[in-house]
Protein backbone atom coordinates (compact mmCIF):
# COMPACT_ATOMS: atom_id res chain seq x y z
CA UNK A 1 52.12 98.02 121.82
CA UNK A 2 49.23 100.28 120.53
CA UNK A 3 49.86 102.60 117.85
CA UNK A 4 47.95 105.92 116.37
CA UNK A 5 48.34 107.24 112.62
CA UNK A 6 49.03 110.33 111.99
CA UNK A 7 49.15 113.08 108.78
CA UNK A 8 51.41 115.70 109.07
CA UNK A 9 51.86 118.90 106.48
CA UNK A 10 53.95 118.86 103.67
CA UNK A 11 56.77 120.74 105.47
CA UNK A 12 56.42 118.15 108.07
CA UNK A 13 55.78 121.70 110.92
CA UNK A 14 52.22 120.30 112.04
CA UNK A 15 49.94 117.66 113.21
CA UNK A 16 47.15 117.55 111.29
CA UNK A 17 44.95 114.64 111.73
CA UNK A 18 45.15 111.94 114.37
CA UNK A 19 43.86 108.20 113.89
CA UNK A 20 43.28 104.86 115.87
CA UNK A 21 43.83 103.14 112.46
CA UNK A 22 45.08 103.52 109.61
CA UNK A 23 41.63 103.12 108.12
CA UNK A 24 40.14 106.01 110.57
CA UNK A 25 42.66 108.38 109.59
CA UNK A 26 42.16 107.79 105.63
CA UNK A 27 38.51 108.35 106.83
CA UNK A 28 38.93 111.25 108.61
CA UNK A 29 41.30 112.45 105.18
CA UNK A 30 38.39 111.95 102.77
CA UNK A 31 35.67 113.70 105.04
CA UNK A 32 34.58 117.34 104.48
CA UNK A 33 36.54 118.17 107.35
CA UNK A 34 39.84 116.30 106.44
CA UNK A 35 39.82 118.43 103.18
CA UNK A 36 39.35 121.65 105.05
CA UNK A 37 42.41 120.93 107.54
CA UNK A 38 44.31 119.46 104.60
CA UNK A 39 42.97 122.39 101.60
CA UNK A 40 44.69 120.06 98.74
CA UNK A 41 48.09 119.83 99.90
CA UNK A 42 50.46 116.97 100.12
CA UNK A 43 50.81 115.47 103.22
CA UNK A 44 53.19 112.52 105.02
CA UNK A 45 51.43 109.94 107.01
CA UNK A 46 53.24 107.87 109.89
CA UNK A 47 52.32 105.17 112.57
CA UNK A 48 53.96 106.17 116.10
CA UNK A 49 53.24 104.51 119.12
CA UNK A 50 50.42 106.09 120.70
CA UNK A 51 52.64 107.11 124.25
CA UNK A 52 55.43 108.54 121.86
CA UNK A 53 52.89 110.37 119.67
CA UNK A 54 51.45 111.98 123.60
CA UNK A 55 55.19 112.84 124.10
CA UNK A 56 56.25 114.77 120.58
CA UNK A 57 52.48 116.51 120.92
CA UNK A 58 53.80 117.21 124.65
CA UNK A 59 57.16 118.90 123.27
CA UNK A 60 55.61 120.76 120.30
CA UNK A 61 53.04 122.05 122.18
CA UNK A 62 55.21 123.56 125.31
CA UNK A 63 58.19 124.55 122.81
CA UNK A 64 56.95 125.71 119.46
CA UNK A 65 58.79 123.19 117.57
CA UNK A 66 57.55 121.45 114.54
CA UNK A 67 56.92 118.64 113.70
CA UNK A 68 60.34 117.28 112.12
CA UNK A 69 62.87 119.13 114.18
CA UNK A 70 60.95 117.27 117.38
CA UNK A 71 60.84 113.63 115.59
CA UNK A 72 64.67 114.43 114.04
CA UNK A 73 67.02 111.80 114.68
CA UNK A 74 70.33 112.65 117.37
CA UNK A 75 73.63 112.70 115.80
């Protein structure tokens, strides 16, 4: 099973950053870039599998959801 890190906002709406490792994506975090996409904020970090993470990115993209409404457990 392969599995991809990722950081999400605060409000849980976006995708941020996207990482092989846990390790790449605390790299990617620190860099001057991470800090730009991030600007200080607070943000929630999960390990998906990597064909789950294609299908959430798949759904947000073509419906506008965020983030936590997509990943939001069924009743």
């Amino acid at each position: 099973m392969s599995y991809q890190y990722v950081a999400v906002d605060v409000t849980r709406s976006s995708i941020l950053l996207v990482g092989e490792t846990l390790q790449d994506l605390n790299k990617q975090l620190l860099s001057e870039e991470g800090q730009q996409i991030v600007k200080k904020q607070a943000v929630w970090m999960y390990r998906i599998e990597a064909e789950m993470l294609l299908k959430i990115q798949q759904v947000m993209a073509t419906t506008g959801v965020s983030f936590a409404r997509v990943t939001q457990p069924a009743n």
